[in-house]
PDB file of N, CA and C in Angstrom:
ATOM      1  N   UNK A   1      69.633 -11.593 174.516  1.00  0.00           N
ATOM      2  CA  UNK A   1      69.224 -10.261 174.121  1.00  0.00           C
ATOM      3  C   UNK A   1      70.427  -9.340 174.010  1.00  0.00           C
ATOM      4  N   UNK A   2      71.380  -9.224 174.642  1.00  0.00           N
ATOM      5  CA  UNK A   2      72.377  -8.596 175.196  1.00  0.00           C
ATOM      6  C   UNK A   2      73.432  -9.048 173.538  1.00  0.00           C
ATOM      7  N   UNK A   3      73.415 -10.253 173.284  1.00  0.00           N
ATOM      8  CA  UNK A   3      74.067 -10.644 172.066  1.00  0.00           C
ATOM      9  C   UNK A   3      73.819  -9.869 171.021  1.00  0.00           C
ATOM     10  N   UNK A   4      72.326 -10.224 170.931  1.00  0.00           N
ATOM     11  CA  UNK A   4      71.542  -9.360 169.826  1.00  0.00           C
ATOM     12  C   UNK A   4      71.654  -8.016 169.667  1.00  0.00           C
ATOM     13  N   UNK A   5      71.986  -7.169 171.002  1.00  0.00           N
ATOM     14  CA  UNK A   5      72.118  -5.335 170.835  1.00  0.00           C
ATOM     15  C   UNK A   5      73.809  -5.492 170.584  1.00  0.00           C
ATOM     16  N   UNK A   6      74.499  -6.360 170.854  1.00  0.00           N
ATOM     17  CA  UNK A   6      75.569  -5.999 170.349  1.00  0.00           C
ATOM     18  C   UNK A   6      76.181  -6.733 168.853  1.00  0.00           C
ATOM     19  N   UNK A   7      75.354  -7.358 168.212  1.00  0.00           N
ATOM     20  CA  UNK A   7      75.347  -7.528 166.631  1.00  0.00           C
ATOM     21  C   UNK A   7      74.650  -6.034 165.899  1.00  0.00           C
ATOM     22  N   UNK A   8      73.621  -5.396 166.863  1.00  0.00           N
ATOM     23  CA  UNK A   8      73.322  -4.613 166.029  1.00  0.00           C
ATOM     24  C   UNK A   8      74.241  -3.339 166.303  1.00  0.00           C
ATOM     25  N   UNK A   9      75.153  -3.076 167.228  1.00  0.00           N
ATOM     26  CA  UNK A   9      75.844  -1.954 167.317  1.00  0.00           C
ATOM     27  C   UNK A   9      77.103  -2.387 166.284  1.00  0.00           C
ATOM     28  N   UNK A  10      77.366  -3.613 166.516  1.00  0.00           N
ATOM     29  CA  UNK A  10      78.491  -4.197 165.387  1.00  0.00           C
ATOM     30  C   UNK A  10      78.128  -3.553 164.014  1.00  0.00           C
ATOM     31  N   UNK A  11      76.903  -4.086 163.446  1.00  0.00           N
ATOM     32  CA  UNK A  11      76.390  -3.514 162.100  1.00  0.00           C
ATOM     33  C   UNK A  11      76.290  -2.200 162.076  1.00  0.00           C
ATOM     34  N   UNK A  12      75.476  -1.672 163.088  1.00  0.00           N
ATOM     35  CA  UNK A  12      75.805  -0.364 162.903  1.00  0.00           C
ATOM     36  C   UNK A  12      76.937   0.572 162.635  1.00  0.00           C
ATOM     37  N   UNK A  13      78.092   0.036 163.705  1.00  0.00           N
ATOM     38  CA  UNK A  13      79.138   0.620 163.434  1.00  0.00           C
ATOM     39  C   UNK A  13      80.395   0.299 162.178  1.00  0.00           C
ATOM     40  N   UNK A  14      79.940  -0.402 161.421  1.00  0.00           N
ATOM     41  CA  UNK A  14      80.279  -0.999 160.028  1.00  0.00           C
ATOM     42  C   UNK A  14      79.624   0.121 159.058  1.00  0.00           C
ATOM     43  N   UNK A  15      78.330   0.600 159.475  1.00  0.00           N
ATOM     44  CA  UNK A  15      77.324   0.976 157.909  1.00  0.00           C
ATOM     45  C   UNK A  15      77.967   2.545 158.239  1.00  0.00           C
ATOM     46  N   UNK A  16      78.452   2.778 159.513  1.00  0.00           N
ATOM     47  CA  UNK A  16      78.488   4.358 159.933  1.00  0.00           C
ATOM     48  C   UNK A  16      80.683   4.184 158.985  1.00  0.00           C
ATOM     49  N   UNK A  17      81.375   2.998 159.027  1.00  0.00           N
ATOM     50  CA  UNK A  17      82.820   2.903 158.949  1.00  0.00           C
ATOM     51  C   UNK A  17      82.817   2.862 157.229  1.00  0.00           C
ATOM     52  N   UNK A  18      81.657   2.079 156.533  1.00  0.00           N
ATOM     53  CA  UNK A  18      81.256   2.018 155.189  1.00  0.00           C
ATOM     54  C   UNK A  18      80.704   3.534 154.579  1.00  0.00           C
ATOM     55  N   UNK A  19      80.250   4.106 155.220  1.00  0.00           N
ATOM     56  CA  UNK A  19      79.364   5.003 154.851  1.00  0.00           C
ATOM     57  C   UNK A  19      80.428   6.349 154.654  1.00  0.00           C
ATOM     58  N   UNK A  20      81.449   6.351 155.678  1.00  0.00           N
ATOM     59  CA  UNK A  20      82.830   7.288 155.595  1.00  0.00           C
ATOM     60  C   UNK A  20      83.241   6.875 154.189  1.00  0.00           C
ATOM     61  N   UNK A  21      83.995   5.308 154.126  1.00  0.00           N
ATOM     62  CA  UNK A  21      84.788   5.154 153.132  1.00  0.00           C
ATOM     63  C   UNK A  21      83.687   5.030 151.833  1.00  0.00           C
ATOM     64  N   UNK A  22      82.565   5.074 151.842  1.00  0.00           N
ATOM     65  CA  UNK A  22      82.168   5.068 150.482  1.00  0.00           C
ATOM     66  C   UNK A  22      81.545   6.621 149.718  1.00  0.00           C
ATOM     67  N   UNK A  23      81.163   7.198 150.612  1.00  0.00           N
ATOM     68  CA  UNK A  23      80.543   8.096 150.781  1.00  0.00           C
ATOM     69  C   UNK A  23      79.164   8.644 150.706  1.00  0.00           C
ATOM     70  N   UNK A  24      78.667   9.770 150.988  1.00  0.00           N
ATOM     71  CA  UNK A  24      77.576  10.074 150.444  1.00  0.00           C
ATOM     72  C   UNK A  24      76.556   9.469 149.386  1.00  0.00           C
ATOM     73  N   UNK A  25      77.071   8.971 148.660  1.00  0.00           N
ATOM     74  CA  UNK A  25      76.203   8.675 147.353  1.00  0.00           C
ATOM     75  C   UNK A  25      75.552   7.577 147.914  1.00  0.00           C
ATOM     76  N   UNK A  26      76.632   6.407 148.395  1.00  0.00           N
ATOM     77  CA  UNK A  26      76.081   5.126 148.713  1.00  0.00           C
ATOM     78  C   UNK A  26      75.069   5.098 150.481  1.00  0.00           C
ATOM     79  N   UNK A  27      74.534   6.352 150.909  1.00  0.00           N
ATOM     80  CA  UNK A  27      74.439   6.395 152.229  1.00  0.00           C
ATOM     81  C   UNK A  27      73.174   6.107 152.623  1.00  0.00           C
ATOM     82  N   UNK A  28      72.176   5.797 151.005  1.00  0.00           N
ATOM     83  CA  UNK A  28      70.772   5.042 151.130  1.00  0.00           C
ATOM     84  C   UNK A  28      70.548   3.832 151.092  1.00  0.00           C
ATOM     85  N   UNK A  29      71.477   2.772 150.280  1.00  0.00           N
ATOM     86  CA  UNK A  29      71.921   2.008 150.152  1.00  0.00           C
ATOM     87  C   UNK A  29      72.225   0.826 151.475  1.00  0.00           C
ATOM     88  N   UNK A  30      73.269   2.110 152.029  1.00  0.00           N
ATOM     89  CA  UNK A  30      73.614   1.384 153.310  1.00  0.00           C
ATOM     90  C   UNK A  30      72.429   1.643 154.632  1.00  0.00           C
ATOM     91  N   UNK A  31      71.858   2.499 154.365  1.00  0.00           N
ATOM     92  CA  UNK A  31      70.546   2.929 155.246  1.00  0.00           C
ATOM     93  C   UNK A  31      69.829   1.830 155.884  1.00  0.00           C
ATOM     94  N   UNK A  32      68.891   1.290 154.123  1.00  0.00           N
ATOM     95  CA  UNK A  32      68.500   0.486 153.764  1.00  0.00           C
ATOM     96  C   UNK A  32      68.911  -0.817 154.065  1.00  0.00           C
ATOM     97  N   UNK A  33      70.029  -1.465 153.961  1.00  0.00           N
ATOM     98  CA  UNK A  33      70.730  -2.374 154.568  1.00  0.00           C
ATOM     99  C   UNK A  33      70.690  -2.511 156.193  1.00  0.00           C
ATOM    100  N   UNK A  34      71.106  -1.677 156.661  1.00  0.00           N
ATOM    101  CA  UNK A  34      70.849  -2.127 158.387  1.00  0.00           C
ATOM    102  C   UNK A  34      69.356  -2.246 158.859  1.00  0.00           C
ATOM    103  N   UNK A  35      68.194  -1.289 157.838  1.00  0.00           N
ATOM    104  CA  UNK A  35      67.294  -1.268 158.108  1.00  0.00           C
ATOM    105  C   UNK A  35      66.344  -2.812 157.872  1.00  0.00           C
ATOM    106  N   UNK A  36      66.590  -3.501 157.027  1.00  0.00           N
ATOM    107  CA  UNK A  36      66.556  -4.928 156.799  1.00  0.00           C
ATOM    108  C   UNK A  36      67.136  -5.251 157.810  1.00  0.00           C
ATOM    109  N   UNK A  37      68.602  -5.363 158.228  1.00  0.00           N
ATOM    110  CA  UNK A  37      69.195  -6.290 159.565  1.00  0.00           C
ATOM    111  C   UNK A  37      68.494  -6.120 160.887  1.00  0.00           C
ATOM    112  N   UNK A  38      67.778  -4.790 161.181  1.00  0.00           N
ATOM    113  CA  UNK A  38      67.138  -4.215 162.282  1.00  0.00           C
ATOM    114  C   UNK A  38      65.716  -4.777 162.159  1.00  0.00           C
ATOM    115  N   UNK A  39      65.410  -4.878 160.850  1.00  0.00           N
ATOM    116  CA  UNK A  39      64.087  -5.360 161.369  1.00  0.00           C
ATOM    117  C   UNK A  39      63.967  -7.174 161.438  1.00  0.00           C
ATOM    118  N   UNK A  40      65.017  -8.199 160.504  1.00  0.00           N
ATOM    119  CA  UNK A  40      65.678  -9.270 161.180  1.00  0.00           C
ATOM    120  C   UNK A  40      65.287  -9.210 162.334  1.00  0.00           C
ATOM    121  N   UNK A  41      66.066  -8.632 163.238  1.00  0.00           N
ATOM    122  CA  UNK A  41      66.350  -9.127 164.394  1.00  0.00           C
ATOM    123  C   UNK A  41      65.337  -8.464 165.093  1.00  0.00           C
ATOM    124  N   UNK A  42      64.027  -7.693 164.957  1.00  0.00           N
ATOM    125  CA  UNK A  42      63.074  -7.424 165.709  1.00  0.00           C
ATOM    126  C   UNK A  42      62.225  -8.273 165.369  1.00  0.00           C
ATOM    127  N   UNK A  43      62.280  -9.147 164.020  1.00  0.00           N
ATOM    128  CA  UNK A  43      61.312  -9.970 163.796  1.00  0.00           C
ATOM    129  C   UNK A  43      61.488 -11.305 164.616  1.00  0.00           C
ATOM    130  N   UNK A  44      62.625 -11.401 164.960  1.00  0.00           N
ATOM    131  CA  UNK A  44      63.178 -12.824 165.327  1.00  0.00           C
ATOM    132  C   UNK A  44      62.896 -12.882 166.908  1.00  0.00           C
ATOM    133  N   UNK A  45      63.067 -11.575 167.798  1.00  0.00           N
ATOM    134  CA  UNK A  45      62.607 -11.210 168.672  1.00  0.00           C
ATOM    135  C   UNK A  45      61.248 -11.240 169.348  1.00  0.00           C
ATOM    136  N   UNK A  46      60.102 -10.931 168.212  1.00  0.00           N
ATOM    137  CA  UNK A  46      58.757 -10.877 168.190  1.00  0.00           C
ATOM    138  C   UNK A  46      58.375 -12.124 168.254  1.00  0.00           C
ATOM    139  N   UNK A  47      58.938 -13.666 167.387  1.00  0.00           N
ATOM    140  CA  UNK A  47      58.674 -14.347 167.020  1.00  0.00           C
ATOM    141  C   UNK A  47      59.004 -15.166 168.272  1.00  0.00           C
ATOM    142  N   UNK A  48      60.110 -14.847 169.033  1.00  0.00           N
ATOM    143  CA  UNK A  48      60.680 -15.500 170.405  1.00  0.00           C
ATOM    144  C   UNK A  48      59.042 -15.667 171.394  1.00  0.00           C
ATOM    145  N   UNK A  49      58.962 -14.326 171.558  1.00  0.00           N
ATOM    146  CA  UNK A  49      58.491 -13.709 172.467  1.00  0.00           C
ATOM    147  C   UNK A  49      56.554 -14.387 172.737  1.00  0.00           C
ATOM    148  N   UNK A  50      56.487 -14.579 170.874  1.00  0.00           N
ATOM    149  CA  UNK A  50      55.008 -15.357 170.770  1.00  0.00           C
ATOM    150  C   UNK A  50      55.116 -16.632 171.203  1.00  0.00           C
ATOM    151  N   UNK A  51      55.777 -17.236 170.498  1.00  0.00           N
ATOM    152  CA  UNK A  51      56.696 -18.221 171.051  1.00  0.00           C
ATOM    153  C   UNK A  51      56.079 -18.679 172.374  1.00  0.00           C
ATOM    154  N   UNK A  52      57.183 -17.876 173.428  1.00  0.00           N
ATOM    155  CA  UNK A  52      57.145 -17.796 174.381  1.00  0.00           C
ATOM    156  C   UNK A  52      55.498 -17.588 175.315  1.00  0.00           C
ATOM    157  N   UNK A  53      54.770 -17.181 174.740  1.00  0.00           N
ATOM    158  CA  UNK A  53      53.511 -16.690 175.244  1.00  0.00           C
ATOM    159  C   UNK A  53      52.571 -18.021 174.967  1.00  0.00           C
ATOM    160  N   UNK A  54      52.902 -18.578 173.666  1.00  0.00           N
ATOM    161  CA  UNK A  54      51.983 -19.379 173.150  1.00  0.00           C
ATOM    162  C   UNK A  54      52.325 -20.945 174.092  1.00  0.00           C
ATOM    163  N   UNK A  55      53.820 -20.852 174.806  1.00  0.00           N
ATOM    164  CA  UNK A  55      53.742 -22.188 175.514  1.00  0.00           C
ATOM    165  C   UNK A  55      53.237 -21.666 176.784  1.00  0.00           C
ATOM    166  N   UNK A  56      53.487 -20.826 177.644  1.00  0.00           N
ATOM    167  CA  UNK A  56      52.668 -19.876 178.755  1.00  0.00           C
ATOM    168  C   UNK A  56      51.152 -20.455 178.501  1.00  0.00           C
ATOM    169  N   UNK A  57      50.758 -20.022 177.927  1.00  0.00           N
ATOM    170  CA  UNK A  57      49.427 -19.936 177.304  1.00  0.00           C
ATOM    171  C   UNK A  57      49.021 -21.450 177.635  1.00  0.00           C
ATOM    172  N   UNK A  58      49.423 -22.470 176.647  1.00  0.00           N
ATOM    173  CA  UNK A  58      49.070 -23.910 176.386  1.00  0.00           C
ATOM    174  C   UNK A  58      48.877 -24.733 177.968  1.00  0.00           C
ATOM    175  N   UNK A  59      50.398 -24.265 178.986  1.00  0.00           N
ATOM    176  CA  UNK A  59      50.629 -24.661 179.903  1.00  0.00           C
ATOM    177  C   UNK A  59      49.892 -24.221 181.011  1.00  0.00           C
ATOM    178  N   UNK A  60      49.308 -23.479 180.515  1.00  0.00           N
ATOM    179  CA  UNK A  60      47.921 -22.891 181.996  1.00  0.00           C
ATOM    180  C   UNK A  60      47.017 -23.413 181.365  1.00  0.00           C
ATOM    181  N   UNK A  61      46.420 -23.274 179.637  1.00  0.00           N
ATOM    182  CA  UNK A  61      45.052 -23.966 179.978  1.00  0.00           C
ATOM    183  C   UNK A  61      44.982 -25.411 180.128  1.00  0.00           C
ATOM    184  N   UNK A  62      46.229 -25.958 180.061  1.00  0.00           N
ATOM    185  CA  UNK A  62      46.101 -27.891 180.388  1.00  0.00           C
ATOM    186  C   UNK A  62      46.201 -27.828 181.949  1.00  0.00           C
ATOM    187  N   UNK A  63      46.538 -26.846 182.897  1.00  0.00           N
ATOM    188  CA  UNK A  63      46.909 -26.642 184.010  1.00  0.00           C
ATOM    189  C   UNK A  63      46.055 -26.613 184.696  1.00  0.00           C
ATOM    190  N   UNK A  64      44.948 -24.959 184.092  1.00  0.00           N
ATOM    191  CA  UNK A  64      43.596 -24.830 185.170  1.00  0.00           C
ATOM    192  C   UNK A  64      42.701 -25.916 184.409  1.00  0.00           C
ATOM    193  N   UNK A  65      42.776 -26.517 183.587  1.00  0.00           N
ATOM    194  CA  UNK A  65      41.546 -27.868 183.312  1.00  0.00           C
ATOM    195  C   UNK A  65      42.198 -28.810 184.017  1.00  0.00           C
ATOM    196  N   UNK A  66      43.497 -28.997 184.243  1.00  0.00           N
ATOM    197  CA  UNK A  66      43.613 -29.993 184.982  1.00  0.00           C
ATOM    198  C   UNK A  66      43.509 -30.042 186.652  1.00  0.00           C
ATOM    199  N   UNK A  67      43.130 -28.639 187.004  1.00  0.00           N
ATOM    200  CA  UNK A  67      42.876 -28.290 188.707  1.00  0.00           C
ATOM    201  C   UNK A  67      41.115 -28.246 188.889  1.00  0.00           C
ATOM    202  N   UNK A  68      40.643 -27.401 188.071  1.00  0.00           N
ATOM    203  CA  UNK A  68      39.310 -27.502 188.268  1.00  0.00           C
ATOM    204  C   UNK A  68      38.276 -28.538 187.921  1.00  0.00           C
ATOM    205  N   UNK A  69      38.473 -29.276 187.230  1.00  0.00           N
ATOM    206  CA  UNK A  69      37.543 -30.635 186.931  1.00  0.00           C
ATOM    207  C   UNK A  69      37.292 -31.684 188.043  1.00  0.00           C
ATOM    208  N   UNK A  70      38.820 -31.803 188.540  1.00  0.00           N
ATOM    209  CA  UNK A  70      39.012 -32.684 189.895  1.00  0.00           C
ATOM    210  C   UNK A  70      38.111 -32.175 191.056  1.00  0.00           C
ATOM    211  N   UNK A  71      38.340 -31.195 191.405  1.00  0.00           N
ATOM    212  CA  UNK A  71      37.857 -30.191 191.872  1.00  0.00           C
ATOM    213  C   UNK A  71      36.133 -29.877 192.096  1.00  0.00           C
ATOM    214  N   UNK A  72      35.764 -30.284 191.100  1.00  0.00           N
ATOM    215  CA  UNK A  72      34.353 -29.743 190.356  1.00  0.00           C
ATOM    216  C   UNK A  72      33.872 -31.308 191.009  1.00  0.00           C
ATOM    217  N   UNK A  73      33.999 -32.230 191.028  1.00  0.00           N
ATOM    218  CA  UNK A  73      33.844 -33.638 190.447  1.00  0.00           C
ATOM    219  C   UNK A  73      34.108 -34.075 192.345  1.00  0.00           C
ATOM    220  N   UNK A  74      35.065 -33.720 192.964  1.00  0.00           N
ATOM    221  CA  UNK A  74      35.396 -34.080 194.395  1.00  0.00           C
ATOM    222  C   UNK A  74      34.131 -33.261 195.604  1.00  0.00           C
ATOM    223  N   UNK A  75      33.965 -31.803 194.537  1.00  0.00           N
ATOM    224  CA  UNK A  75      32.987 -31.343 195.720  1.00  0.00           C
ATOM    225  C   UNK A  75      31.837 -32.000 195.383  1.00  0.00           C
ATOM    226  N   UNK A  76      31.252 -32.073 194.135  1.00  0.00           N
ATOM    227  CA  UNK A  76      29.809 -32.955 194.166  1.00  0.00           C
ATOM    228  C   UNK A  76      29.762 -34.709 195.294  1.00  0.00           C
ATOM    229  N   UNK A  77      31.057 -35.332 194.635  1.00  0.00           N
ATOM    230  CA  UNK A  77      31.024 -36.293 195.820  1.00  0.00           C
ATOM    231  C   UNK A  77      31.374 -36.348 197.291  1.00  0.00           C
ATOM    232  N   UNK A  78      31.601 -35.176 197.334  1.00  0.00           N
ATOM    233  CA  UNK A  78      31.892 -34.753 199.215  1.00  0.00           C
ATOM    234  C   UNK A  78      30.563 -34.042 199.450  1.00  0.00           C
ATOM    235  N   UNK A  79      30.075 -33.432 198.700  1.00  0.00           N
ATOM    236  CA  UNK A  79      28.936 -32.697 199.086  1.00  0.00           C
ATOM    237  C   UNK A  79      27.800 -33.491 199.208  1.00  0.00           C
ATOM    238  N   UNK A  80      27.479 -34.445 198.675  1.00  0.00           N
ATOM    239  CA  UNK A  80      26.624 -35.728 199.092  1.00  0.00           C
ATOM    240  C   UNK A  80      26.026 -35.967 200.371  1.00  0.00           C
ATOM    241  N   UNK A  81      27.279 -36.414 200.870  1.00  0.00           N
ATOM    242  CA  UNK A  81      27.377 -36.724 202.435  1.00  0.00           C
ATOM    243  C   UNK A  81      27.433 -35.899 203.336  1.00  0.00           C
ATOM    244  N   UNK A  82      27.799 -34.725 203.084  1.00  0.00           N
ATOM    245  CA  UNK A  82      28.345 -33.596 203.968  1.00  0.00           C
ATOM    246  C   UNK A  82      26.993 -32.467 204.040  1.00  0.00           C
ATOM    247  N   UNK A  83      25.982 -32.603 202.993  1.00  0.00           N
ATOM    248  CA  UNK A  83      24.942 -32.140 202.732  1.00  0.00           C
ATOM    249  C   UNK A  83      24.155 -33.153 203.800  1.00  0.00           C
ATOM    250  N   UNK A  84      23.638 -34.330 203.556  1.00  0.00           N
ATOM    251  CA  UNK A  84      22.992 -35.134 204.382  1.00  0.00           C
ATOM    252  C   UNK A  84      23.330 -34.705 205.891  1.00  0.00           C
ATOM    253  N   UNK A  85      24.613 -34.835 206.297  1.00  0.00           N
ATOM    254  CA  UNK A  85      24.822 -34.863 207.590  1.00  0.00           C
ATOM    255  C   UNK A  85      24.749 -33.344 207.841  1.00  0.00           C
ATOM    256  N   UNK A  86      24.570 -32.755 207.513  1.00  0.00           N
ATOM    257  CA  UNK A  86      24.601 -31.024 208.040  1.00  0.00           C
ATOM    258  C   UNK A  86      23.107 -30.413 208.019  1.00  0.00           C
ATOM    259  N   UNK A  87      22.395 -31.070 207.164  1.00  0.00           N
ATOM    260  CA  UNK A  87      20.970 -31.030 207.086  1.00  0.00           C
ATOM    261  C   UNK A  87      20.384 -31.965 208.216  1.00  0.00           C
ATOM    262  N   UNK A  88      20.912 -33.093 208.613  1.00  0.00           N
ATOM    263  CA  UNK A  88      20.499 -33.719 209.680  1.00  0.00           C
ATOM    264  C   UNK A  88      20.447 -33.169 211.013  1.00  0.00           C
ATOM    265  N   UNK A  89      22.033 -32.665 211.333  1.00  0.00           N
ATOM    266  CA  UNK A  89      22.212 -32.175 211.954  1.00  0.00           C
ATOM    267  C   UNK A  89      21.776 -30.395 212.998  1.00  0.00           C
ATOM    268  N   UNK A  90      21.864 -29.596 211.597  1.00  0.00           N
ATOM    269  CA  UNK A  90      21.842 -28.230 211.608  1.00  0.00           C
ATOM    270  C   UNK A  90      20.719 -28.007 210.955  1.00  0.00           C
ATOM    271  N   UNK A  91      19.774 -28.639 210.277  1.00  0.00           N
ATOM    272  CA  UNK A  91      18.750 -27.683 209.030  1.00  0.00           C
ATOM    273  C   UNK A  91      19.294 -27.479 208.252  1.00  0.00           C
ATOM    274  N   UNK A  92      18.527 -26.182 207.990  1.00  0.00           N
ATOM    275  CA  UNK A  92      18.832 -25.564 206.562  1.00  0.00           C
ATOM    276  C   UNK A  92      19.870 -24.652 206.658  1.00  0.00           C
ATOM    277  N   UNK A  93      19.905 -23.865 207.904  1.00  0.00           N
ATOM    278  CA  UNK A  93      21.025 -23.246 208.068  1.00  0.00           C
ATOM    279  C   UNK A  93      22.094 -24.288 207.912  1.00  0.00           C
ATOM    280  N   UNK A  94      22.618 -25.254 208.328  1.00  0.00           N
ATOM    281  CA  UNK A  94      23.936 -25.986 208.303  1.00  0.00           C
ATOM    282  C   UNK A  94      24.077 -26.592 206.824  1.00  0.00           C
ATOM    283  N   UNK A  95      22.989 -26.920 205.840  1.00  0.00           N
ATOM    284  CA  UNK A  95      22.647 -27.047 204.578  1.00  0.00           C
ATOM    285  C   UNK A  95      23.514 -25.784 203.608  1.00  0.00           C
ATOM    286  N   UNK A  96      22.711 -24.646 203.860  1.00  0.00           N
ATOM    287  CA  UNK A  96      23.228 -23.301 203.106  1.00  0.00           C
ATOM    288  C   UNK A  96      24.367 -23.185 203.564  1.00  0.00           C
ATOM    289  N   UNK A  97      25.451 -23.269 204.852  1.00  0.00           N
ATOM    290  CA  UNK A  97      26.706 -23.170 205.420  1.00  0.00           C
ATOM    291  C   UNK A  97      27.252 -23.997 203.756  1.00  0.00           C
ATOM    292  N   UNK A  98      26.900 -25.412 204.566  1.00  0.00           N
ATOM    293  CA  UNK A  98      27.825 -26.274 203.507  1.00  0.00           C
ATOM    294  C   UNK A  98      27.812 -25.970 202.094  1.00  0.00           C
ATOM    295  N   UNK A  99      27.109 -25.384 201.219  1.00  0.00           N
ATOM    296  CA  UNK A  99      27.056 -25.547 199.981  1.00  0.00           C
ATOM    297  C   UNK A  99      27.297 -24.264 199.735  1.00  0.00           C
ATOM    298  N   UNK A 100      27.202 -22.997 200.075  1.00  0.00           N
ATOM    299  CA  UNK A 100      27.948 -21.865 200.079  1.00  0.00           C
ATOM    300  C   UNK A 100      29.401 -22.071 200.097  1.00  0.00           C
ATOM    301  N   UNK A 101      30.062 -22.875 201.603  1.00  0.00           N
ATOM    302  CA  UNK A 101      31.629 -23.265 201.826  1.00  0.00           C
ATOM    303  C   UNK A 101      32.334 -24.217 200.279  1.00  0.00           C
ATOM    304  N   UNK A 102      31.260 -25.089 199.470  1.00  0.00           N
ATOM    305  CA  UNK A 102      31.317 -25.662 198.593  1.00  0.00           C
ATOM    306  C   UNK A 102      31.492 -24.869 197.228  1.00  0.00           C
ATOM    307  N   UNK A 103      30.656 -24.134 197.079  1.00  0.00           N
ATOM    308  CA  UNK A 103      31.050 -22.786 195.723  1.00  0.00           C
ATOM    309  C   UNK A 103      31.980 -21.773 196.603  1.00  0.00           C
ATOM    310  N   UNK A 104      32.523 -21.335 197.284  1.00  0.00           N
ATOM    311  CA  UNK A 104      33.313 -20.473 197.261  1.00  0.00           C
ATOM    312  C   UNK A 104      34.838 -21.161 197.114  1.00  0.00           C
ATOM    313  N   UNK A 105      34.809 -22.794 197.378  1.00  0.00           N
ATOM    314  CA  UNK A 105      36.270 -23.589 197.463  1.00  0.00           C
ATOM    315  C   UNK A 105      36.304 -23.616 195.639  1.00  0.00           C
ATOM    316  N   UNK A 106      34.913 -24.125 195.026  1.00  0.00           N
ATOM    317  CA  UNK A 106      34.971 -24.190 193.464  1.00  0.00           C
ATOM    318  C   UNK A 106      35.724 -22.528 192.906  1.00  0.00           C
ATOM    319  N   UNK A 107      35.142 -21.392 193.646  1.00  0.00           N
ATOM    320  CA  UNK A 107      35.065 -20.583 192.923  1.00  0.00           C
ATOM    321  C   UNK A 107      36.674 -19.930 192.848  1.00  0.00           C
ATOM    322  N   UNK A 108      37.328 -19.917 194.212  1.00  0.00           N
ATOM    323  CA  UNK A 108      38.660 -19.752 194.336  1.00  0.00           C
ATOM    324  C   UNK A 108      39.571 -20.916 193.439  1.00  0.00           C
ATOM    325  N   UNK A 109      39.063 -21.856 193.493  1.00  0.00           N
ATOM    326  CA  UNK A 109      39.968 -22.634 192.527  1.00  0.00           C
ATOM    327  C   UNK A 109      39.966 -22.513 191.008  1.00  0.00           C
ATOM    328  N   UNK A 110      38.528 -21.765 190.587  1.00  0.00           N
ATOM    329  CA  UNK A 110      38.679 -21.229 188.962  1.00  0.00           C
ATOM    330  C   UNK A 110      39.773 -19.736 189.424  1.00  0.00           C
ATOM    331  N   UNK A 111      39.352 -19.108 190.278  1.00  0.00           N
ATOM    332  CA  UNK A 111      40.314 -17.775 190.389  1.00  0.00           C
ATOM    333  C   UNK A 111      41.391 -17.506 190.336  1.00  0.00           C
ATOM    334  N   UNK A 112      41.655 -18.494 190.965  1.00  0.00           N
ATOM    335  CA  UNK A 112      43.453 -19.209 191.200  1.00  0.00           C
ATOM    336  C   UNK A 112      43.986 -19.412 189.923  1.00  0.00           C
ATOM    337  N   UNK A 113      42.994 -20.117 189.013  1.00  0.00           N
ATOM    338  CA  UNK A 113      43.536 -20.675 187.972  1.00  0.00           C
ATOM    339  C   UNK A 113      43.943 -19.597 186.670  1.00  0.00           C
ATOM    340  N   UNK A 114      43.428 -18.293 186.857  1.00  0.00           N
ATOM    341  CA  UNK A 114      42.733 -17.303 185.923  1.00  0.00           C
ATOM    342  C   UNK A 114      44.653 -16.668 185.844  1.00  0.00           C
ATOM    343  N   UNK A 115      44.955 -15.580 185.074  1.00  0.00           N
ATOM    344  CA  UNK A 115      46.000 -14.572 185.141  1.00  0.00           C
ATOM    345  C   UNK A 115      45.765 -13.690 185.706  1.00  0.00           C
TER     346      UNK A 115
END
């Protein structure tokens, strides 16, 4: 970035060293000219930056599909058993414990996964 503000002070200070030696007449000309190089390099910038967002982007949603499915898929087969034995054990109260403790582990792990 730091490169980039100092190509554009470079140009700049060329169109301001051109603009002396040519004069007035040519001072739309040269306007026009940096104004093309300025927007170059804001386009190239913008284009970084999507870029940049669009692998962000890709790399979380292969990320949270790859945390929550496991996830989704481990509590149904833990909850099986852990349901049986807590219902055996406890009722319904130890029933509702477990499967409440079961969506709130699902639900933090979509949360986690979120921005």
């Amino acid at each position: 970035m730091s490169d980039m503000r100092g190509e554009i002070r470079q140009d700049l200070h060329a169109t301001l060293d051109a603009r002396r030696d040519l004069g007035p007449d040519y001072e739309h000309a040269l306007v026009e000219s940096f104004a093309a190089r300025l927007d170059e390099v804001i386009a190239a910038k913008v284009a970084s930056e999507v870029a940049g967002q669009r692998k962000k982007s890709k790399k979380k949603q292969s990320g949270s599909a790859g945390t929550v499915v496991p996830v989704a898929i481990c509590s149904l087969i833990f909850g099986i058993p852990i349901t049986a034995i807590a219902s055996e054990k406890a009722g319904l109260v130890g029933l509702m414990v477990v499967w409440i403790g079961i969506a709130l582990v699902n639900v933090a792990v979509v949360l986690s996964t979120r921005d």
